[in-house]
N, C-alpha and C. Protein backbone atom coordinates (compact mmCIF):
# COMPACT_ATOMS: atom_id res chain seq x y z
N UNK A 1 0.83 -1.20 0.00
CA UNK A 1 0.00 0.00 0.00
C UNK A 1 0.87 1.25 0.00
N UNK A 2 2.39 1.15 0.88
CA UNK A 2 2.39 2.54 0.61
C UNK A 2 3.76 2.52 -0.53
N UNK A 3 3.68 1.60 -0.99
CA UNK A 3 4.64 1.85 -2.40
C UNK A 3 3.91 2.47 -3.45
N UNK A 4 2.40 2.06 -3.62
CA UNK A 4 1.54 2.93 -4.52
C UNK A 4 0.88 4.39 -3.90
N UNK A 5 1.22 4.74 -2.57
CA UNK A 5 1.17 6.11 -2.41
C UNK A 5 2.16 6.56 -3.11
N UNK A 6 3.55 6.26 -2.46
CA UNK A 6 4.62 6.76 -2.91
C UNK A 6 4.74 7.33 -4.88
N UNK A 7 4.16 6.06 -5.15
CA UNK A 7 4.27 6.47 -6.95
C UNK A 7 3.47 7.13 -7.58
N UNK A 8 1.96 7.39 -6.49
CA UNK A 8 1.12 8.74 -6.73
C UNK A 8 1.77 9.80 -6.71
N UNK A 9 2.55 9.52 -5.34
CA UNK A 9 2.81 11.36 -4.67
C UNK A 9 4.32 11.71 -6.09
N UNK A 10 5.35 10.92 -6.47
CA UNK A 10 5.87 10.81 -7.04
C UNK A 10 4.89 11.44 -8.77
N UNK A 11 4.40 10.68 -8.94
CA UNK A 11 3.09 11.49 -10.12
C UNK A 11 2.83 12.54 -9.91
N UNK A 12 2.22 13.13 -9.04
CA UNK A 12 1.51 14.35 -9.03
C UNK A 12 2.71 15.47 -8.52
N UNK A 13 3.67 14.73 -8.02
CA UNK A 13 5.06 15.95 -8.42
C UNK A 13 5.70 16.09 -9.49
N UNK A 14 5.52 15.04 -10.12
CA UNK A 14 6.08 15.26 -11.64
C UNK A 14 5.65 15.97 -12.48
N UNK A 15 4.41 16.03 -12.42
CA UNK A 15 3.52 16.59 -13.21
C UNK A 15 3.32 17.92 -13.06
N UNK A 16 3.27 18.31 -11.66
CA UNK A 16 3.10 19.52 -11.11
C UNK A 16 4.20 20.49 -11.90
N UNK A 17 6.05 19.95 -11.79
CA UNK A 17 7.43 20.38 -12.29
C UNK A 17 6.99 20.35 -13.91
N UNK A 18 6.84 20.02 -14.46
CA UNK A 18 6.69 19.60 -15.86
C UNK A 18 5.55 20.65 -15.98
N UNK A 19 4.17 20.81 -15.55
CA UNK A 19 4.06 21.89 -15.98
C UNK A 19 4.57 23.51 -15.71
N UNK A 20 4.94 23.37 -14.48
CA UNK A 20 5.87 24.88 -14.26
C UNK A 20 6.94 24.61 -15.26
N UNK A 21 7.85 23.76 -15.52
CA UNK A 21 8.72 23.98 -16.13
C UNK A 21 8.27 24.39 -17.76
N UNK A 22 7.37 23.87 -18.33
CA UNK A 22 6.54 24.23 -19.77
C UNK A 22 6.13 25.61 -19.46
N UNK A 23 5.61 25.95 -18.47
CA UNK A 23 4.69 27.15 -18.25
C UNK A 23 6.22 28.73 -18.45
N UNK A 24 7.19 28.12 -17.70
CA UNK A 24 7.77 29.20 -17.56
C UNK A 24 8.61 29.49 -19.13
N UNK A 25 9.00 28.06 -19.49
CA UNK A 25 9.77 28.17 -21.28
C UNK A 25 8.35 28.60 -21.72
N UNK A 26 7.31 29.12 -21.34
CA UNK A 26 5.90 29.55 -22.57
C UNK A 26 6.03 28.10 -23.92
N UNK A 27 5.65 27.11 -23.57
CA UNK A 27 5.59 25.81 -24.58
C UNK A 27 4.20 25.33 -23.86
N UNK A 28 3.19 25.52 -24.98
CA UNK A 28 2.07 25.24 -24.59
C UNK A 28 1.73 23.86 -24.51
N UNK A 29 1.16 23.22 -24.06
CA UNK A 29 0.82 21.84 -24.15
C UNK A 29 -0.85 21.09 -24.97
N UNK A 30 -0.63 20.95 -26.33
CA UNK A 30 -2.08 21.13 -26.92
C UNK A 30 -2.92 19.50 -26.27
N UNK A 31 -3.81 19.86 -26.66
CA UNK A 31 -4.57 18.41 -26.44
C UNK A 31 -5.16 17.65 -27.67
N UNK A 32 -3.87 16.57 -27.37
CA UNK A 32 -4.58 15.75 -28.45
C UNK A 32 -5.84 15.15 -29.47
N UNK A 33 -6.33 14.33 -28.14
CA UNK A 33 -8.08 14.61 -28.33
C UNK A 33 -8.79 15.67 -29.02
N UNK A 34 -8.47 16.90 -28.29
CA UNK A 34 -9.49 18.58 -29.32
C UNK A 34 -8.95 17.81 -30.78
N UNK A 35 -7.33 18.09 -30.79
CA UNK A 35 -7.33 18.18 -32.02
C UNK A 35 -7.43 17.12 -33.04
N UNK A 36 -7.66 15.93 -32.71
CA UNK A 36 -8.24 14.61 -33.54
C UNK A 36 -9.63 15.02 -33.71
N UNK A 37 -10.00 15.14 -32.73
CA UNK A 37 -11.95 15.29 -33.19
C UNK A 37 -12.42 16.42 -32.61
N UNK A 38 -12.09 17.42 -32.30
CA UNK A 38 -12.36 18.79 -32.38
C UNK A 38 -13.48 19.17 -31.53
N UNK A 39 -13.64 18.05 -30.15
CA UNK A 39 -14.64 18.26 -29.02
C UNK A 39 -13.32 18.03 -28.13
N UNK A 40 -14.12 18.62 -27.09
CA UNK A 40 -13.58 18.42 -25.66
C UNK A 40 -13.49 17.46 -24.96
N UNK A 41 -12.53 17.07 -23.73
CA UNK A 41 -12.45 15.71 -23.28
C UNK A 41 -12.53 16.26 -21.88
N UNK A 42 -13.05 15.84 -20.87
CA UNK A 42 -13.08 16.24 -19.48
C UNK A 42 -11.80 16.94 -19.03
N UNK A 43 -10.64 16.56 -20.05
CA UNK A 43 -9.48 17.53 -19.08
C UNK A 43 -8.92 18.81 -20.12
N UNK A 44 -9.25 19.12 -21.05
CA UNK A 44 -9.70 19.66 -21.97
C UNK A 44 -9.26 21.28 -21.15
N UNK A 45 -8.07 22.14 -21.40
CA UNK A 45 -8.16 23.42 -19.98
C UNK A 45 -7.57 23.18 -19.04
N UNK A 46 -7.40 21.75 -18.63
CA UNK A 46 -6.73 21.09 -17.49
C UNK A 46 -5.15 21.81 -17.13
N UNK A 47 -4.36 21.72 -17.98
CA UNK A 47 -3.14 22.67 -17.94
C UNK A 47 -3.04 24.22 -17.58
N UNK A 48 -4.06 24.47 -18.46
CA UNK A 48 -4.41 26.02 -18.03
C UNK A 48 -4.89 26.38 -16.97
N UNK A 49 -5.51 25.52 -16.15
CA UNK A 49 -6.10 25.48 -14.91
C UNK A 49 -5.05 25.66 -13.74
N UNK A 50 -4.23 24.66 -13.89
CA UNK A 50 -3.31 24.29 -13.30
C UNK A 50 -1.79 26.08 -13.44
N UNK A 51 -2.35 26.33 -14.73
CA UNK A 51 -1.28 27.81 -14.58
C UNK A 51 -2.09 28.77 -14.13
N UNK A 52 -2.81 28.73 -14.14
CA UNK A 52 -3.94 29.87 -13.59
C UNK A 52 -3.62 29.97 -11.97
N UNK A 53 -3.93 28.72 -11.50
CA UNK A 53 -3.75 28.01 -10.28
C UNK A 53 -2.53 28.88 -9.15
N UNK A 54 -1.48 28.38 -10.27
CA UNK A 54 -0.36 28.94 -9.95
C UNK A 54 0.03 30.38 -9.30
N UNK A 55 -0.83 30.96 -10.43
CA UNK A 55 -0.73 32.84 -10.92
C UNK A 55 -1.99 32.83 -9.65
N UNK A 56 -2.55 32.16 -9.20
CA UNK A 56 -3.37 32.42 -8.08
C UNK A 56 -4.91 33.42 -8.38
N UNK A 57 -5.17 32.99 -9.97
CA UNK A 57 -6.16 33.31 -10.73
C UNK A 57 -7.28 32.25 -10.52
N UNK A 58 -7.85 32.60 -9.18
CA UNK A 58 -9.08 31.07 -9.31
C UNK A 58 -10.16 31.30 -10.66
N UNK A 59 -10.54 32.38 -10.12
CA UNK A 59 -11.80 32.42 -11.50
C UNK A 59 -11.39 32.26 -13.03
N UNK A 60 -10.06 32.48 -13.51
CA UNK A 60 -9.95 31.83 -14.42
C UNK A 60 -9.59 30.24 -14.50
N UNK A 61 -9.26 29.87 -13.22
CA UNK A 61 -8.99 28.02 -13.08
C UNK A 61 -10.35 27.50 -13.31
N UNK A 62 -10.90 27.63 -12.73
CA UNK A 62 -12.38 27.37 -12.53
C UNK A 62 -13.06 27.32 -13.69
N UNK A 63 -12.86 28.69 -14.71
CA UNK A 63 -13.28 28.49 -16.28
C UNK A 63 -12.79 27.94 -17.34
N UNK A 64 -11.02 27.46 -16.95
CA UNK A 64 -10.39 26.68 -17.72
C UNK A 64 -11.56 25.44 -17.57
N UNK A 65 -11.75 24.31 -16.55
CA UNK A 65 -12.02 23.56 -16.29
C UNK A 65 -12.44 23.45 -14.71
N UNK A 66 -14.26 23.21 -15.00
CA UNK A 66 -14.65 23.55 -13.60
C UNK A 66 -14.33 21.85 -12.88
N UNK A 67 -14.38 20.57 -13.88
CA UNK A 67 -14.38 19.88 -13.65
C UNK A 67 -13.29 18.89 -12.70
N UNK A 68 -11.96 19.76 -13.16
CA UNK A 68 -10.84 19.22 -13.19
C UNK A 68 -10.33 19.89 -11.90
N UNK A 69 -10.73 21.26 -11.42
CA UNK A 69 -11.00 21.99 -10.63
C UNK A 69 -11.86 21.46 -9.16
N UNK A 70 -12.80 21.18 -9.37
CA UNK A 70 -13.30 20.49 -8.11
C UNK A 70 -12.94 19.35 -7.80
N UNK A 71 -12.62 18.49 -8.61
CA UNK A 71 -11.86 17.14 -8.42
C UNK A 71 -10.08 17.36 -8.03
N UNK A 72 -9.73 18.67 -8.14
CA UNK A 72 -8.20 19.22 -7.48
C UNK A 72 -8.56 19.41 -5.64
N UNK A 73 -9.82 20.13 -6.03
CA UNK A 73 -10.38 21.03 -4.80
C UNK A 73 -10.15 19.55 -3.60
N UNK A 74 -11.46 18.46 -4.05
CA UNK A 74 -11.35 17.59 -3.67
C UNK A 74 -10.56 16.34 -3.31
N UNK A 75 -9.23 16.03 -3.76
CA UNK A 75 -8.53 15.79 -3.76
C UNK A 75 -7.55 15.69 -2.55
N UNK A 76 -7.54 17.65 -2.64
CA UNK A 76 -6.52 18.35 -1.50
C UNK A 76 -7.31 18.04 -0.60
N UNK A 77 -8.70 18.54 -0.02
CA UNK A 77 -9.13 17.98 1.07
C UNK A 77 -9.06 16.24 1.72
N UNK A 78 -8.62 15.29 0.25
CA UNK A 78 -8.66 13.92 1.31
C UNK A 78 -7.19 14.50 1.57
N UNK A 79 -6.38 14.32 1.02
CA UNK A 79 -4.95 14.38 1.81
C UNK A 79 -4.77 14.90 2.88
N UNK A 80 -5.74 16.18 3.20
CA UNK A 80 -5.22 17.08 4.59
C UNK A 80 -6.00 16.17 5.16
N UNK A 81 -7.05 15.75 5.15
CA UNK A 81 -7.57 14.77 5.98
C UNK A 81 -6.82 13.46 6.49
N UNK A 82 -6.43 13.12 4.69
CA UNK A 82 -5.30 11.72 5.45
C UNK A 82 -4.23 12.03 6.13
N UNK A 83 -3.45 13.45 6.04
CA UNK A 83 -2.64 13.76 6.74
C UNK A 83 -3.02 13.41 8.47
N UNK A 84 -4.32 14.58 8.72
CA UNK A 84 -4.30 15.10 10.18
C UNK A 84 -4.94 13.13 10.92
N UNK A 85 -5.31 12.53 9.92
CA UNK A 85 -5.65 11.32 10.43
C UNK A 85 -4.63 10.05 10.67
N UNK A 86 -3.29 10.89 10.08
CA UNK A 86 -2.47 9.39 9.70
C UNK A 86 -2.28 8.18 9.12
N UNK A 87 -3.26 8.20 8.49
CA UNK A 87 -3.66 7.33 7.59
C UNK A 87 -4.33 7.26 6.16
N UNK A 88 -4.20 6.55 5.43
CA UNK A 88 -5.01 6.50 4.14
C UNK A 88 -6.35 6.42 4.57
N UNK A 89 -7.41 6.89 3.87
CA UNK A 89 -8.84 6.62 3.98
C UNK A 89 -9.20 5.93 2.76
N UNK A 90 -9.73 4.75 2.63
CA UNK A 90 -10.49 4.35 1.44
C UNK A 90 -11.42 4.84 0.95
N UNK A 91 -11.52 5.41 -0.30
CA UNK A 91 -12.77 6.15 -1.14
C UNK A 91 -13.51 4.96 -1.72
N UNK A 92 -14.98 4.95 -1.17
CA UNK A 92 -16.13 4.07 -1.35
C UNK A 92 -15.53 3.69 -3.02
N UNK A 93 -16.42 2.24 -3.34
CA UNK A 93 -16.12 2.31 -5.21
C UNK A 93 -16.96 3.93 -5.39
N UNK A 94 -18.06 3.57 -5.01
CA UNK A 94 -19.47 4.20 -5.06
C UNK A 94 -18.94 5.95 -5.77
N UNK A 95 -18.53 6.43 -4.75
CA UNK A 95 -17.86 7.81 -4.71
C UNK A 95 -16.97 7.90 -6.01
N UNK A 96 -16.31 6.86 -6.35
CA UNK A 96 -15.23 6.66 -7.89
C UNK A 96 -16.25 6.55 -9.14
N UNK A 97 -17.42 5.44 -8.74
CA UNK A 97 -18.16 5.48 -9.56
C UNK A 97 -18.90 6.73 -9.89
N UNK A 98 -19.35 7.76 -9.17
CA UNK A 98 -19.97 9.00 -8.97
C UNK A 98 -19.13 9.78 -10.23
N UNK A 99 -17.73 9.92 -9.65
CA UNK A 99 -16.75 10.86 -10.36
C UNK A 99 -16.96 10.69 -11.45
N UNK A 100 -16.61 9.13 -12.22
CA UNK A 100 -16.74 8.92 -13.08
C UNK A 100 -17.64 9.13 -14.73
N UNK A 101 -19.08 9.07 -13.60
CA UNK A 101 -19.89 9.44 -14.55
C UNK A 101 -19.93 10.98 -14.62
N UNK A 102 -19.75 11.98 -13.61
CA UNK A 102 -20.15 13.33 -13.86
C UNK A 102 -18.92 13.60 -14.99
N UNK A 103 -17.53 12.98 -14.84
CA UNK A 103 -16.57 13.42 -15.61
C UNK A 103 -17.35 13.01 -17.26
N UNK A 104 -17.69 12.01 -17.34
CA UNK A 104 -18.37 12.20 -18.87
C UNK A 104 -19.51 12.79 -19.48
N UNK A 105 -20.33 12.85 -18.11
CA UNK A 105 -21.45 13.90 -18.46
C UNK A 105 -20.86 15.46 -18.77
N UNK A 106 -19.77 15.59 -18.08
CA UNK A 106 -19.40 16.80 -18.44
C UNK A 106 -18.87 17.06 -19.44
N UNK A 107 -17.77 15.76 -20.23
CA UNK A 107 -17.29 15.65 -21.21
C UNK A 107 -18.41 16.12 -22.33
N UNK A 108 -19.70 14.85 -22.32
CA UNK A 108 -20.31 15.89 -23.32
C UNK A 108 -21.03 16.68 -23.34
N UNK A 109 -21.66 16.94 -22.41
CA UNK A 109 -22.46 18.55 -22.07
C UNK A 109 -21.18 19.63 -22.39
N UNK A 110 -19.87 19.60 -22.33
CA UNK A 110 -19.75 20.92 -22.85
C UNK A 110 -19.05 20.82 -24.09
N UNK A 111 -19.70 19.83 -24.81
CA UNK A 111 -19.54 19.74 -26.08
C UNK A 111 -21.03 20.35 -27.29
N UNK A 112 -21.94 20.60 -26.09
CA UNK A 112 -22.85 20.89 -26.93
C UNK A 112 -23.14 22.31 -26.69
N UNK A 113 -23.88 22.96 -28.24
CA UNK A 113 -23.59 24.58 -28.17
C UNK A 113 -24.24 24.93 -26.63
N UNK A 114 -25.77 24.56 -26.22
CA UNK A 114 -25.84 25.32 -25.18
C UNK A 114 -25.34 25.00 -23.68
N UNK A 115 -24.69 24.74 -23.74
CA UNK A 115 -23.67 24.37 -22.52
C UNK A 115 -22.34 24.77 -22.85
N UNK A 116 -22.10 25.76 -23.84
CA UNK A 116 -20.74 26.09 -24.27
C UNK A 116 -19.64 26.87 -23.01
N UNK A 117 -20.84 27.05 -21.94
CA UNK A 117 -20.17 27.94 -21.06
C UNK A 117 -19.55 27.01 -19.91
N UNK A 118 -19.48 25.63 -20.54
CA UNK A 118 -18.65 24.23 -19.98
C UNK A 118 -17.13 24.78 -20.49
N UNK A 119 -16.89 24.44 -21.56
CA UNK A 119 -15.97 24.71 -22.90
C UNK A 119 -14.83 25.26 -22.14
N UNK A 120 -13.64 25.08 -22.45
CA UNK A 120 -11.94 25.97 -22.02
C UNK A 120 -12.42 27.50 -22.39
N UNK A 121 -12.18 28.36 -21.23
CA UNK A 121 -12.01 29.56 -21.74
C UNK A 121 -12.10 30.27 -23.06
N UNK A 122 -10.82 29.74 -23.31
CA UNK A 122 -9.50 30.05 -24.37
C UNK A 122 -9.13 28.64 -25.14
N UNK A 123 -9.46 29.12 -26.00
CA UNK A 123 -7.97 27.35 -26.75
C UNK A 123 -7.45 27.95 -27.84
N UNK A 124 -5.86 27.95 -27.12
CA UNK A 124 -4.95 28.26 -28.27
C UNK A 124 -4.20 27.08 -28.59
N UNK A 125 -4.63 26.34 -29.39
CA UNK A 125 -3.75 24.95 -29.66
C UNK A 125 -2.90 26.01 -31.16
């Protein structure tokens, strides 16, 4: 168990460096997906979110991707939790299953025009 914390926490620092390090050379990171089929994918903004984040711009994180955004939000709260508890907490399937589906409902609700105000901000691919 805690060799696969370790290669989370290891992930989500990598990722974190990799985008500061892209963010600060200005090397944008396009998304594949948009540009094969020219809809959005739940993480769709996700990067931009994450620089927004940074720059300490919530309301534009939030409009990059509200999705990717509350599931950050959420996230940080289990950890401070698993922190002040000492322990891992198991997340129900139930709760995974939950995520799951809103992440594709969202996927295509803001693929359609009137829900455009789902959609990335900005896309400069």
């Amino acid at each position: 168990m805690e060799m696969n914390r370790s290669k989370e926490c290891l992930i989500f620092v990598t990722f974190f460096f990799v985008v500061l390090i892209l963010y600060r050379l200005n090397i944008p990171i396009p998304c594949l997906f948009h540009r094969i089929t020219k809809l959005y994918c739940p993480g769709c903004g996700g990067t931009r979110m994450v620089i927004s984040l940074l720059k300490l711009d919530i309301k534009s994180a939030f409009s990059y991707n509200a999705y990717v955004f509350i599931l950050a939000f959420l996230a940080i709260v289990y950890f401070i939790i698993c922190i002040i508890r000492c322990k891992i907490i198991k997340i129900p399937n139930l709760y995974i299953y939950i995520i799951i589906i809103v992440g594709i409902l969202f996927a295509i609700l803001r693929n359609i025009p009137y829900f455009s105000f789902l959609a990335p901000l900005v896309l400069n691919l």
